[in-house]
N, C-alpha and C. Protein backbone atom coordinates (compact mmCIF):
# COMPACT_ATOMS: atom_id res chain seq x y z
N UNK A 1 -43.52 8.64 -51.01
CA UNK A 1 -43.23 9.54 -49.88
C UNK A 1 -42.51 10.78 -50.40
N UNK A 2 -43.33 11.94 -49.95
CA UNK A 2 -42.68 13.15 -50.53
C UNK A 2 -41.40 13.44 -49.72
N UNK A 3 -40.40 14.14 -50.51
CA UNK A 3 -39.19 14.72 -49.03
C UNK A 3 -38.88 15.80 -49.88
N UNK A 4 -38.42 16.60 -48.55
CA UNK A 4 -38.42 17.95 -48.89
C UNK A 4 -36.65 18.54 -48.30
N UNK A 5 -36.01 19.43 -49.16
CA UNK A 5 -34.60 19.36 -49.73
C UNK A 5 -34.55 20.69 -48.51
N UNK A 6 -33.77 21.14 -46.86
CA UNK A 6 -33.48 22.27 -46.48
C UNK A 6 -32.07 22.74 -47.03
N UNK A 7 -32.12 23.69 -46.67
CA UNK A 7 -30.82 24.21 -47.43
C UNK A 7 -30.41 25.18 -46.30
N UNK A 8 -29.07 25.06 -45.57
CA UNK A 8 -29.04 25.58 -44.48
C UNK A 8 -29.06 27.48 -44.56
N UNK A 9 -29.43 28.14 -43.60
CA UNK A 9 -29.44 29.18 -43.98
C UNK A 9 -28.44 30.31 -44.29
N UNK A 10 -28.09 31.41 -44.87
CA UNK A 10 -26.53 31.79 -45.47
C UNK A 10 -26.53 32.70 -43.75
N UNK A 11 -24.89 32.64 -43.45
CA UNK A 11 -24.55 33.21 -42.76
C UNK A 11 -24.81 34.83 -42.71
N UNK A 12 -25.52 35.41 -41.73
CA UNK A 12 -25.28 37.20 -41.20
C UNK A 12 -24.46 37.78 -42.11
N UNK A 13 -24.52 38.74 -42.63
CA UNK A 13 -23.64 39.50 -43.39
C UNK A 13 -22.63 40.61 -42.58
N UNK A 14 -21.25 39.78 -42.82
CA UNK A 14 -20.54 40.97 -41.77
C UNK A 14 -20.98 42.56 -41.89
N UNK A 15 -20.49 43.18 -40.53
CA UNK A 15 -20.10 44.44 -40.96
C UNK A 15 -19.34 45.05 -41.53
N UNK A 16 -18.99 44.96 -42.78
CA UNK A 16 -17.76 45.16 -43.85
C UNK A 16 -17.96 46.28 -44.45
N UNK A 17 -17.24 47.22 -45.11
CA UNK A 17 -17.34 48.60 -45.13
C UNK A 17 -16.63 48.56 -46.56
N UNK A 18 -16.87 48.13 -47.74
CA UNK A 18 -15.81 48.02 -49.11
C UNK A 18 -15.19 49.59 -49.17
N UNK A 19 -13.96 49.40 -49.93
CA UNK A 19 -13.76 50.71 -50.06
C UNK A 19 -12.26 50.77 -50.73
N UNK A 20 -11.78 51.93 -51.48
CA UNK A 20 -10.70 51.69 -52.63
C UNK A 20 -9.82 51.94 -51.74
N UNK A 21 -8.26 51.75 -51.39
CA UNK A 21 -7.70 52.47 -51.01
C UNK A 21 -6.45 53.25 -51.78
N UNK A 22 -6.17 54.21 -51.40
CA UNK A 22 -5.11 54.92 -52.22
C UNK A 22 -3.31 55.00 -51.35
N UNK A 23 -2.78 53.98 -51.87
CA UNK A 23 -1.67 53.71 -51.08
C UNK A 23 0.07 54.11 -51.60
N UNK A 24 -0.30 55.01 -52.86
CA UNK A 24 0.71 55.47 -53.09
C UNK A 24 1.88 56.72 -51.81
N UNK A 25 2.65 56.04 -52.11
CA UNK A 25 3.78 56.49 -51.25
C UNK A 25 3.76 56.24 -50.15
N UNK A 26 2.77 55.54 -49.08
CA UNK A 26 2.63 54.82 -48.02
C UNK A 26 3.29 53.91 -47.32
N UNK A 27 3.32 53.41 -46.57
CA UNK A 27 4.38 52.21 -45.75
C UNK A 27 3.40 51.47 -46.14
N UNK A 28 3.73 50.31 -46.76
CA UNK A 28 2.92 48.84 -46.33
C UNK A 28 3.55 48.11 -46.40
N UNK A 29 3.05 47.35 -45.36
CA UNK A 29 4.36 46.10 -44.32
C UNK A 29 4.24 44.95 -44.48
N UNK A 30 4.54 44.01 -45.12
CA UNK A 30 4.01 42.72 -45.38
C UNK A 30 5.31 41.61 -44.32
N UNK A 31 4.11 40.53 -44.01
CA UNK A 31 5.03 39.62 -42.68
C UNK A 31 4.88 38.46 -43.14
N UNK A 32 6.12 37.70 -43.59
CA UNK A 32 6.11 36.78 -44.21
C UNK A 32 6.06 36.65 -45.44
N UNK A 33 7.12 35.59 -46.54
CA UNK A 33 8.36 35.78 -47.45
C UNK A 33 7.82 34.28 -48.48
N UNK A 34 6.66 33.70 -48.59
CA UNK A 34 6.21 32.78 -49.04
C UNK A 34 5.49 33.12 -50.42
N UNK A 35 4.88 32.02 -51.11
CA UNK A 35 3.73 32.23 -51.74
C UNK A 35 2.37 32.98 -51.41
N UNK A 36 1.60 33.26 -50.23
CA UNK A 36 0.58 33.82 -50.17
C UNK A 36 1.39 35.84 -50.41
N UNK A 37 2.65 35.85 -49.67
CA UNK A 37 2.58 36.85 -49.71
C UNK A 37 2.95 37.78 -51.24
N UNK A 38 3.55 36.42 -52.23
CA UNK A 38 3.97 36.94 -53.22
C UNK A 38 3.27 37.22 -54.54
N UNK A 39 1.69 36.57 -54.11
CA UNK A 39 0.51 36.97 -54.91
C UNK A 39 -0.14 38.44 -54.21
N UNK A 40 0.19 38.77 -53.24
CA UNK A 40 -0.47 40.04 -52.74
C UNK A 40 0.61 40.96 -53.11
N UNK A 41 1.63 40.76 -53.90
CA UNK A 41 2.95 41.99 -54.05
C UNK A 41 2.46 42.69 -55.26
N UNK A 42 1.96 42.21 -56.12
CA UNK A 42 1.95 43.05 -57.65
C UNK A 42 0.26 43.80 -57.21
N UNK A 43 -0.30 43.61 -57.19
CA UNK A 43 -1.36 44.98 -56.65
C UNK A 43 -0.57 45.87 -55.74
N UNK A 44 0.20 45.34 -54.85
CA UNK A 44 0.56 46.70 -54.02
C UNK A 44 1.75 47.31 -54.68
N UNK A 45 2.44 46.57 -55.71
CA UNK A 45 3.58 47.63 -56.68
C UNK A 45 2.49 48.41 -57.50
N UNK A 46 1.40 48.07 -57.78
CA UNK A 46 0.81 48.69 -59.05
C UNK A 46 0.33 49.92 -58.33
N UNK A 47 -0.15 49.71 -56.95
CA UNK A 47 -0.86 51.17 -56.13
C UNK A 47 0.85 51.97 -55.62
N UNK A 48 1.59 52.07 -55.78
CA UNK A 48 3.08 52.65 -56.05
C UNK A 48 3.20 52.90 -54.15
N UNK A 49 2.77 51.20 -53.30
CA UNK A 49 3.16 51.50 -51.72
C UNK A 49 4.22 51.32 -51.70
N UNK A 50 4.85 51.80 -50.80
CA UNK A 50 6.35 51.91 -50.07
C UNK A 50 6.38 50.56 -49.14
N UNK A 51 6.97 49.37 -50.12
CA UNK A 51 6.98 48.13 -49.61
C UNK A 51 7.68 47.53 -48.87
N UNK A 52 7.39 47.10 -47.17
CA UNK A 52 8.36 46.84 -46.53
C UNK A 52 8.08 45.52 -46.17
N UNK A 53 8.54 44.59 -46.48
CA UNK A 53 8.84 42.98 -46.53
C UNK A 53 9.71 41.93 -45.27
N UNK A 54 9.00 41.64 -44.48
CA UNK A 54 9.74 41.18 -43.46
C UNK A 54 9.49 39.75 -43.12
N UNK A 55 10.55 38.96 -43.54
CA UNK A 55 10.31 37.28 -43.49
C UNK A 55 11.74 36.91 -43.10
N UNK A 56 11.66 35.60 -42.56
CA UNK A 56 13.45 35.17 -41.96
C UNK A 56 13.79 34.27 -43.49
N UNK A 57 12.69 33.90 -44.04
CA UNK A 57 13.17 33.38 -46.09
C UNK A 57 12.08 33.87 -47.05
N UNK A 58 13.00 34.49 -47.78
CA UNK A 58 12.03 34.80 -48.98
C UNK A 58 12.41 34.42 -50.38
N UNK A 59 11.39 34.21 -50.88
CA UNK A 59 10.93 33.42 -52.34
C UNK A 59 12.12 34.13 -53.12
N UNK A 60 12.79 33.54 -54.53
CA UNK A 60 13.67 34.09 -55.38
C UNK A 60 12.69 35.04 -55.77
N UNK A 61 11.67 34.72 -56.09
CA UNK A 61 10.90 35.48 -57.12
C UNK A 61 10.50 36.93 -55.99
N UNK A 62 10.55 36.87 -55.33
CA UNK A 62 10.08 38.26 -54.67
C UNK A 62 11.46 38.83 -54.38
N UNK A 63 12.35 38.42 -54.74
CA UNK A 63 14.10 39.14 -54.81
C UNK A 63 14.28 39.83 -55.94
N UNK A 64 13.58 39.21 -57.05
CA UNK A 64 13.44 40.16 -58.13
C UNK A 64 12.54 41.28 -58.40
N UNK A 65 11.54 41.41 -57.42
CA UNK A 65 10.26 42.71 -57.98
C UNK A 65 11.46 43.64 -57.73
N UNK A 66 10.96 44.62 -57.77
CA UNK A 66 11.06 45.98 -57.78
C UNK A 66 10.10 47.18 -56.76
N UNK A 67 10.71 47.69 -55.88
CA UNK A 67 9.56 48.94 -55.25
C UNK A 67 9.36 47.94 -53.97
N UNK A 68 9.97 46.51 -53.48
CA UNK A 68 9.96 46.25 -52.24
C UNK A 68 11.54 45.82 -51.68
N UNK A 69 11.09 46.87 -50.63
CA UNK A 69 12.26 46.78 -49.59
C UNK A 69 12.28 45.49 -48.42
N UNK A 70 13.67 44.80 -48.72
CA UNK A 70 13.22 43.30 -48.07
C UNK A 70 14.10 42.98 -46.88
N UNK A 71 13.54 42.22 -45.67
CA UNK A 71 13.99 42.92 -44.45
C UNK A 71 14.21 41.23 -43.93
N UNK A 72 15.18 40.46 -44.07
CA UNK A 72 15.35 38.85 -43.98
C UNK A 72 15.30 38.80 -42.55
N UNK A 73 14.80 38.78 -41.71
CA UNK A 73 14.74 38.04 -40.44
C UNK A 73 13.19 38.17 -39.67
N UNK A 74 12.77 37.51 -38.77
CA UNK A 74 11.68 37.16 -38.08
C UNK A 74 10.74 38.55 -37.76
N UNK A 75 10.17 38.42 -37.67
CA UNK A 75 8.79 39.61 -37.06
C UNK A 75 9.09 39.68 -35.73
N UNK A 76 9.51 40.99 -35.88
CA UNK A 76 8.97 41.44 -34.16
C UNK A 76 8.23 42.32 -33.93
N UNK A 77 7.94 42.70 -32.58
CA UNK A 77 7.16 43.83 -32.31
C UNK A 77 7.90 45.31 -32.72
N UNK A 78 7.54 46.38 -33.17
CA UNK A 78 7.87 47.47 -33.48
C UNK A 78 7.73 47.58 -34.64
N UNK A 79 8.01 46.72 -35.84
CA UNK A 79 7.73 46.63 -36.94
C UNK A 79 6.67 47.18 -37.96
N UNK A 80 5.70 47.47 -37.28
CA UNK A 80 4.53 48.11 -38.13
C UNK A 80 4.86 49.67 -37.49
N UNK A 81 5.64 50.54 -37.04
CA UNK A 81 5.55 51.51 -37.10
C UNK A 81 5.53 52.33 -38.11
N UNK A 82 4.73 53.28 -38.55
CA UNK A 82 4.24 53.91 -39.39
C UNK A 82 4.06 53.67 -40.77
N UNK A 83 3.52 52.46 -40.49
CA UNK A 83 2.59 51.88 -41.76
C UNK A 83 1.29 52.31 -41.37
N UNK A 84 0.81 52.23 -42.93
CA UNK A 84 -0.72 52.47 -43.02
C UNK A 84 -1.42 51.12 -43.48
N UNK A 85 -0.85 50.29 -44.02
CA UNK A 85 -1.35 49.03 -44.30
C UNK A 85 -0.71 47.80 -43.93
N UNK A 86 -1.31 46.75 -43.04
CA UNK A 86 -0.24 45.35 -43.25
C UNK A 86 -1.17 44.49 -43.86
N UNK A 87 -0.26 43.16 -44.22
CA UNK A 87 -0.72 42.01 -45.17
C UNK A 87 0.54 41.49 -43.95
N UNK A 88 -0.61 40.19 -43.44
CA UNK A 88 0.35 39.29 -42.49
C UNK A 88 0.01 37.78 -43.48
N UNK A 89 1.24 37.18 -43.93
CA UNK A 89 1.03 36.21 -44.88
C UNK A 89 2.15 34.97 -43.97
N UNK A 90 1.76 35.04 -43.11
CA UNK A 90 2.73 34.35 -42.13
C UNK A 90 1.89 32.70 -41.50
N UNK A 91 2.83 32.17 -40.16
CA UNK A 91 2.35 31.25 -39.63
C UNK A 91 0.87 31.73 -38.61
N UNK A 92 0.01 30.91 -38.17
CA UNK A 92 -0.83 31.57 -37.35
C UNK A 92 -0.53 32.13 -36.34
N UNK A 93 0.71 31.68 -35.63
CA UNK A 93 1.16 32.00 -34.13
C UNK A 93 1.80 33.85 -34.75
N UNK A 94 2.27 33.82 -35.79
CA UNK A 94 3.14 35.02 -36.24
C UNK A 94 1.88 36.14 -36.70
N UNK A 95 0.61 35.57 -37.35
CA UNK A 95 -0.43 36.77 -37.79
C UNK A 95 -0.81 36.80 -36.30
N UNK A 96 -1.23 36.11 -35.28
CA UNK A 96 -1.97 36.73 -34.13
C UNK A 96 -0.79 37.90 -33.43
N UNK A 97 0.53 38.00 -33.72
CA UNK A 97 1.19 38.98 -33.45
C UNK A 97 0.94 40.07 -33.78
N UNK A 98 1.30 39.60 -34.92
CA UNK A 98 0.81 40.94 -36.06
C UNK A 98 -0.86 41.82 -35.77
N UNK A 99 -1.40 40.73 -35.58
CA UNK A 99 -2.82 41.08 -36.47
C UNK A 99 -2.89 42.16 -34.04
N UNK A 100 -1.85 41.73 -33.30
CA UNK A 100 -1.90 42.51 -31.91
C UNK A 100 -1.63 43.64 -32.03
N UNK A 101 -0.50 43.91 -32.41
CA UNK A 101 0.36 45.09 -32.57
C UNK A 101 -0.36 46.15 -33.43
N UNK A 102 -1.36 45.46 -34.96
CA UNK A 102 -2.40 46.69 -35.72
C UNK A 102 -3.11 46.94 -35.18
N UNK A 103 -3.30 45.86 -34.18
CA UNK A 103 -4.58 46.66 -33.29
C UNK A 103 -4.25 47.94 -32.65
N UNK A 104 -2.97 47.62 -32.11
CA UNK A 104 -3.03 48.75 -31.07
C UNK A 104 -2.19 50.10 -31.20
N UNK A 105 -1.79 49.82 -32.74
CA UNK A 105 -1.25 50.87 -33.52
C UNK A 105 -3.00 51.66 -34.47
N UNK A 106 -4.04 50.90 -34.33
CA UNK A 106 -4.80 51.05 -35.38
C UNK A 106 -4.68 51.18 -36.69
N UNK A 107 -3.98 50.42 -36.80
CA UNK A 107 -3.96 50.19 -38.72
C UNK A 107 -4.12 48.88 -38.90
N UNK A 108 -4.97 48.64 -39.65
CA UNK A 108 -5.61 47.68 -40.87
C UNK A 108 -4.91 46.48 -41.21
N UNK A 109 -4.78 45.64 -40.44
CA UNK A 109 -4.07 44.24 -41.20
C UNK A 109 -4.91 43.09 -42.23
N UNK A 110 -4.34 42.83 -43.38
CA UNK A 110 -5.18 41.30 -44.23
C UNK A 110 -3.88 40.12 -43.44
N UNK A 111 -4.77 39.53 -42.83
CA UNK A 111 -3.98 38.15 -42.12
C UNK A 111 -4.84 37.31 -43.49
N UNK A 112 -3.50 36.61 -44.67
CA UNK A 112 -3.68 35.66 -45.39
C UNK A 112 -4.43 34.82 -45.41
N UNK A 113 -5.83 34.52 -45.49
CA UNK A 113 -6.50 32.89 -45.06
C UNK A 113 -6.79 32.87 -43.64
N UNK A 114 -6.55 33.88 -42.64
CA UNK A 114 -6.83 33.51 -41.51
C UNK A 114 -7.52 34.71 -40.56
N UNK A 115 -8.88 34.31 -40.81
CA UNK A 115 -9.84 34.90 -41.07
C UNK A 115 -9.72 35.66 -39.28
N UNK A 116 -9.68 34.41 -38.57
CA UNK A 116 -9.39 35.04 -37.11
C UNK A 116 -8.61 36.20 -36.46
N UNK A 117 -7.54 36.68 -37.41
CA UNK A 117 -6.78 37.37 -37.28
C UNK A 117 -6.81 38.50 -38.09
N UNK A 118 -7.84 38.50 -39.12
CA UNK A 118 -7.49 39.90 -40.15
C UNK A 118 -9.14 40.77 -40.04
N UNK A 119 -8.75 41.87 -40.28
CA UNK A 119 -10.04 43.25 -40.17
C UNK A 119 -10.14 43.58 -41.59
N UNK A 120 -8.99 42.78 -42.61
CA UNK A 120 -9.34 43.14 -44.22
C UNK A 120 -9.96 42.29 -44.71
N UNK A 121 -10.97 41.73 -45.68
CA UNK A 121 -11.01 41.08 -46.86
C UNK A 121 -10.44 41.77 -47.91
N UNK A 122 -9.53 40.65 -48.64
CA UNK A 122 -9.44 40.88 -50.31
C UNK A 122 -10.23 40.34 -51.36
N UNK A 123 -10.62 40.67 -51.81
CA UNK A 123 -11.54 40.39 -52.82
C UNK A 123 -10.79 40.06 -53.78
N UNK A 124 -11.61 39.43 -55.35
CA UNK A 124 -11.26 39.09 -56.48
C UNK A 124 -10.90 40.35 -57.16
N UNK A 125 -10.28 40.63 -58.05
CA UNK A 125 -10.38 42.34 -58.69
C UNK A 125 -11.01 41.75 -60.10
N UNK A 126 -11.47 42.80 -61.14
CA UNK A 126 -11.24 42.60 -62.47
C UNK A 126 -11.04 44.20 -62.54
N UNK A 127 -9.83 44.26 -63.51
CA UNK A 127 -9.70 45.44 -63.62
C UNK A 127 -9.52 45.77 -65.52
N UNK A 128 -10.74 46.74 -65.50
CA UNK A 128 -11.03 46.64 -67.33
C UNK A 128 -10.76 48.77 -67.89
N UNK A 129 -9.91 48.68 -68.15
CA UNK A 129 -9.69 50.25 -68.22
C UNK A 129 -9.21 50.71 -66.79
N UNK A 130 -10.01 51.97 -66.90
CA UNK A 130 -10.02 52.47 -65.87
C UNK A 130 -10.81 52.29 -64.57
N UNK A 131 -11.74 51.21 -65.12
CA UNK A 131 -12.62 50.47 -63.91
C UNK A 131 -11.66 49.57 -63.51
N UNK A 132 -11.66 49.46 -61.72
CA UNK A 132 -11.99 48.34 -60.82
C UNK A 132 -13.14 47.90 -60.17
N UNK A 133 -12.82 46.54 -60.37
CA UNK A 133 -14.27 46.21 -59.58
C UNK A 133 -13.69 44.62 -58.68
N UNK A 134 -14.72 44.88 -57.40
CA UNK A 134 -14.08 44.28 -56.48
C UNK A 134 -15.26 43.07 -56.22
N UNK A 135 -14.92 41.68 -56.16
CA UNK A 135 -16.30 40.63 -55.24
C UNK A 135 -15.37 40.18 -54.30
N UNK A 136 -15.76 40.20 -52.88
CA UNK A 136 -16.13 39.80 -51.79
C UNK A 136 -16.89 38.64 -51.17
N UNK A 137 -16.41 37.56 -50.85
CA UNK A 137 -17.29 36.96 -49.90
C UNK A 137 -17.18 36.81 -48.37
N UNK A 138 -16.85 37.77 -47.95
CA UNK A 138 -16.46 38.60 -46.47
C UNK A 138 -15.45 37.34 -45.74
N UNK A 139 -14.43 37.10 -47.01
CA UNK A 139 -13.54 36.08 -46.66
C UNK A 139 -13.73 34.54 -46.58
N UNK A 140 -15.75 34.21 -46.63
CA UNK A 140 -15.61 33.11 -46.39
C UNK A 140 -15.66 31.90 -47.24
N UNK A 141 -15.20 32.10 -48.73
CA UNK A 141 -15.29 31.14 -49.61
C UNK A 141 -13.82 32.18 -51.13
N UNK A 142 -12.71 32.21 -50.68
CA UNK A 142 -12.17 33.19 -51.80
C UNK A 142 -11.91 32.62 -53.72
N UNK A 143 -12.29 31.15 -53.12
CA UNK A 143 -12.05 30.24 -54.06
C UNK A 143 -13.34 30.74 -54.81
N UNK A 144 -14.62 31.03 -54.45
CA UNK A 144 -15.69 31.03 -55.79
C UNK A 144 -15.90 32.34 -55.78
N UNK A 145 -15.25 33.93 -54.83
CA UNK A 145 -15.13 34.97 -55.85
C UNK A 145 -14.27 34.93 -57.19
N UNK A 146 -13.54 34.01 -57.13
CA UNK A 146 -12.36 33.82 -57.80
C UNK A 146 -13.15 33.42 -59.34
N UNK A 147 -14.07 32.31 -59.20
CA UNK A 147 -14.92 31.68 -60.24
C UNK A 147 -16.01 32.98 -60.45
N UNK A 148 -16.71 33.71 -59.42
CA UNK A 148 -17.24 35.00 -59.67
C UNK A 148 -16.81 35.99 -60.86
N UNK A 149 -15.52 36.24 -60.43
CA UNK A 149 -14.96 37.19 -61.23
C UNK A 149 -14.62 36.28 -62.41
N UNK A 150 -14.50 35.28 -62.72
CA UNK A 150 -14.21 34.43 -64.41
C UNK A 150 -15.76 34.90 -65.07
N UNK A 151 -16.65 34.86 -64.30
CA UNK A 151 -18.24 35.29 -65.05
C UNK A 151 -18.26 36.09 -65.30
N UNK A 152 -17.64 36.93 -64.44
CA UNK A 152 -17.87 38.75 -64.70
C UNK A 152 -17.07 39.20 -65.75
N UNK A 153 -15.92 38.55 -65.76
CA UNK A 153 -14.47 39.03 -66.76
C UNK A 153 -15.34 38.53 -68.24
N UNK A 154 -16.08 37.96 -68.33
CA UNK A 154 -16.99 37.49 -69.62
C UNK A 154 -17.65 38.04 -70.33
N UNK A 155 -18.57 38.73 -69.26
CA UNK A 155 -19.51 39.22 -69.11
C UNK A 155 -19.34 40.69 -69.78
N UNK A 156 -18.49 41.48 -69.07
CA UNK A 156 -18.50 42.86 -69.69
C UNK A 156 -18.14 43.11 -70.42
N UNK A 157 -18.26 44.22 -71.54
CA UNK A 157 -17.81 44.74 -72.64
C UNK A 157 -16.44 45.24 -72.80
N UNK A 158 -16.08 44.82 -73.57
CA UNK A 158 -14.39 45.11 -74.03
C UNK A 158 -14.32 47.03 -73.92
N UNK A 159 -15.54 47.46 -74.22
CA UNK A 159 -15.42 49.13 -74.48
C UNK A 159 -15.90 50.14 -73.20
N UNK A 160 -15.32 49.62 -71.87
CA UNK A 160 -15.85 50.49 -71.05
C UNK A 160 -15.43 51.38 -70.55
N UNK A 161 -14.20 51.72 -71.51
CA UNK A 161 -13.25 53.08 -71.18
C UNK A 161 -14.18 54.13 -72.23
N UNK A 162 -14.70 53.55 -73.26
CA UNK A 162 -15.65 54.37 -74.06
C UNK A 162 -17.30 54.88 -73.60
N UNK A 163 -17.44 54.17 -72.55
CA UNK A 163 -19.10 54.47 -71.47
C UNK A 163 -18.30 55.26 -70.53
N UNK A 164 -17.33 55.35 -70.38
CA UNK A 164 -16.42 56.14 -68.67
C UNK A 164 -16.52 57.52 -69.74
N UNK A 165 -15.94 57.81 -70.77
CA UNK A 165 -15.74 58.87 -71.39
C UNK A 165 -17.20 59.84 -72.02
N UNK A 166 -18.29 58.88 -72.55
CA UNK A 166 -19.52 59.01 -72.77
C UNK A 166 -19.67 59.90 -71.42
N UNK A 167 -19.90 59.34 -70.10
CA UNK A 167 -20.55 59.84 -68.82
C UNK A 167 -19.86 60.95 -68.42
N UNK A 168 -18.68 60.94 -68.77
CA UNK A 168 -18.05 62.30 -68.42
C UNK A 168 -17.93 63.46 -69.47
N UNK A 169 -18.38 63.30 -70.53
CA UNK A 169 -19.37 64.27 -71.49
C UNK A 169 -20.03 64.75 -70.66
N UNK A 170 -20.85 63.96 -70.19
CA UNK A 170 -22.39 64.46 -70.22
C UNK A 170 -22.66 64.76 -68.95
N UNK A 171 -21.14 64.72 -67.98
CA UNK A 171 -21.09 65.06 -66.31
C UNK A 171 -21.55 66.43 -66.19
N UNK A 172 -20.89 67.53 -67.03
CA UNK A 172 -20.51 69.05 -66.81
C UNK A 172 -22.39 69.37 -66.92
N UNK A 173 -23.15 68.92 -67.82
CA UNK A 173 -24.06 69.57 -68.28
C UNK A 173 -25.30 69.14 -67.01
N UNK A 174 -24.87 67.73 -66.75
CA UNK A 174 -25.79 67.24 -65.69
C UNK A 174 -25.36 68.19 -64.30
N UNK A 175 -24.44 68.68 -64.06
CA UNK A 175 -24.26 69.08 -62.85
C UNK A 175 -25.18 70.51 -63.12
N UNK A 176 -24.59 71.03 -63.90
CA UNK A 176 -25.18 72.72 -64.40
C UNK A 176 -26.98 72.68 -64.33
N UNK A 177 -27.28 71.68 -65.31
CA UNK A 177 -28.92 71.63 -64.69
C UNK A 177 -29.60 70.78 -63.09
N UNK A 178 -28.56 70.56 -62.47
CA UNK A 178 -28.98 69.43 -61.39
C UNK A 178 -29.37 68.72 -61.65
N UNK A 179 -29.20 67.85 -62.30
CA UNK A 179 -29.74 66.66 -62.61
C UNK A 179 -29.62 66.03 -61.61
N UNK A 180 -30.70 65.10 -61.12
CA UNK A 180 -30.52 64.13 -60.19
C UNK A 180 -30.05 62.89 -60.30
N UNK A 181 -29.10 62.16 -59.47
CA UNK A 181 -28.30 61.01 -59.82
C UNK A 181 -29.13 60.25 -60.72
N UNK A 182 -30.74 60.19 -59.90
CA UNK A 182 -31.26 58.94 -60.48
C UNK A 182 -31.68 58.92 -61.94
N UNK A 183 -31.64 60.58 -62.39
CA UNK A 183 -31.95 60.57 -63.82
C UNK A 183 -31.05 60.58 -64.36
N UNK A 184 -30.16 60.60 -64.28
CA UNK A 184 -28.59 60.23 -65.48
C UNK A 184 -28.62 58.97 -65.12
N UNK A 185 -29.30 58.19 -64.66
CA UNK A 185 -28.73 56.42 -65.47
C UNK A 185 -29.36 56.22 -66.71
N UNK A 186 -31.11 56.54 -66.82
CA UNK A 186 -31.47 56.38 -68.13
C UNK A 186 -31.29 57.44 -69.03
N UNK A 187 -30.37 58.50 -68.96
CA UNK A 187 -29.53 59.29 -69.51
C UNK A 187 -28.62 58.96 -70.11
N UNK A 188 -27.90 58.12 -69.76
CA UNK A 188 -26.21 57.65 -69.82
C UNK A 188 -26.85 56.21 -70.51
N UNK A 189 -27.67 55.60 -70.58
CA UNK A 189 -27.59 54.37 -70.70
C UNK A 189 -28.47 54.60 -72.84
N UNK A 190 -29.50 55.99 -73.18
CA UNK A 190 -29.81 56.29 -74.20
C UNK A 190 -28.11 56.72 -74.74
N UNK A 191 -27.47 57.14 -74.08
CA UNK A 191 -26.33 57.56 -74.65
C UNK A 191 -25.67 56.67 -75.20
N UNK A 192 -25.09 56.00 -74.83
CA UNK A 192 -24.43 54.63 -74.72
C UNK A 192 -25.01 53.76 -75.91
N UNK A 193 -26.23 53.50 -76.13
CA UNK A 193 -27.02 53.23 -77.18
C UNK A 193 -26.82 53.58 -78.47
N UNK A 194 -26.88 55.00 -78.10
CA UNK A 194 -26.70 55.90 -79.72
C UNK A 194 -25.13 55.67 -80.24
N UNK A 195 -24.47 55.80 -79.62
CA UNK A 195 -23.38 55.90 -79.45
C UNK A 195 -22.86 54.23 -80.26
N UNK A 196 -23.59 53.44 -79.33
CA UNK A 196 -23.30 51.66 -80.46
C UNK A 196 -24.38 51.91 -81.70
N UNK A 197 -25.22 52.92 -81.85
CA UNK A 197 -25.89 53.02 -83.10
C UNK A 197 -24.66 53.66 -83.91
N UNK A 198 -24.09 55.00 -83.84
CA UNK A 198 -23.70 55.49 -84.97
C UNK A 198 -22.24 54.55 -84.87
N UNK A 199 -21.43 54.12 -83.71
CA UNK A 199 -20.50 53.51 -84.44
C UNK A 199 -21.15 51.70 -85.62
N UNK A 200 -21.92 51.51 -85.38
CA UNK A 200 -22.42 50.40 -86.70
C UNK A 200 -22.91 51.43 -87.69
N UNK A 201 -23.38 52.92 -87.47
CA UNK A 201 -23.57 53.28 -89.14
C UNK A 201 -22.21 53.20 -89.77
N UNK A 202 -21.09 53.88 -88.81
CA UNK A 202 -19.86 53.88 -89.58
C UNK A 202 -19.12 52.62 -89.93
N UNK A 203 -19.42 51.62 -89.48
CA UNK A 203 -18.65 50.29 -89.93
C UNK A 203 -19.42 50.00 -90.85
N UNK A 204 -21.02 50.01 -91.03
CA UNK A 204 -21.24 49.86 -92.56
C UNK A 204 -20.96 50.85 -93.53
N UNK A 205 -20.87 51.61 -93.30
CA UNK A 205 -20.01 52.69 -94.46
C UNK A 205 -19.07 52.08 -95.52
């Protein structure tokens, strides 16, 4: 007897909009003083936000960063005033507050794990030079972008601050003749080539 294996079908792809943000000197408000929120602190020291930290206990270890301002007592309403970003890393009853108040301030909350309540995904980062690069699974599995990005971190070349510098050679001259986007990839990619050619002439030297 033959049998045949369904495989249920992958969920609709949200409407998700990726996109970098630039949060230096900004308010960003984080709600709640735990572990979820103290893995989301060192990306937002590294983008140089103006960190405002509001939990009734917070972790030793987030007493020691640096660049967040820490605010020991409960969430209330008013709190997100003139922020541009929140991270609600709180109880559920405390992100559906939160995740009320961004609404109706319109700014952007990541509610931690709780998908019901947040308009952000965070993604996995790998960050190699001056590249970032972001995977997404529109929140609903963060555990295997996580294994995603271990493939990817493998995967790419140790020298891609040396292809960023290659392409921006060869930006000025492509703009001057118009080059069209689509012909500078196999542009950039003969480059890139030559480029691992003559550095092996010089290591056999």
């Amino acid at each position: 007897m033959n049998s045949t294996t369904t495989h249920a079908n992958p969920p609709p792809r949200a409407g998700v909009f990726p996109v970098f943000l630039k949060l230096g000197g900004k308010r960003v408000v984080i709600v709640g003083g735990g572990n979820m929120a103290l893995e989301k602190l060192p990306a937002l020291i590294e983008a140089q936000a103006d960190i405002y930290l509001i939990a009734p206990q917070i972790k030793p270890e987030i007493r020691q960063l640096e660049r967040v301002t820490l605010i020991e007592r409960p969430y209330r309403e008013g709190d997100l005033q003139g922020a541009w970003y929140v991270v609600s890393a709180a109880p559920p009853e405390v992100n559906r507050e939160v995740s009320a108040e961004a609404n109706e301030r319109q700014v952007f909350v990541n509610a931690v794990d709780d998908l019901r309540h947040a308009d952000v995904y965070l993604g996995s980062i790998i960050t190699r030079g001056a590249f970032t690069i972001a995977i997404s699974s529109n929140g609903g599995s963060p555990a295997l972008t996580a294994l995603i990005r271990r493939g990817l971190e493998w995967l790419l070349p140790r020298d891609l601050n040396d292809w960023l510098a290659i392409g921006r050679a060869m930006r000025p001259e492509w703009k001057q003749n118009q080059t069209p986007f689509a012909a500078r990839r196999p542009l950039l990619l003969k480059a890139i080539n030559r480029w691992y050619e003559d550095k092996e002439k010089e290591q056999s030297i």
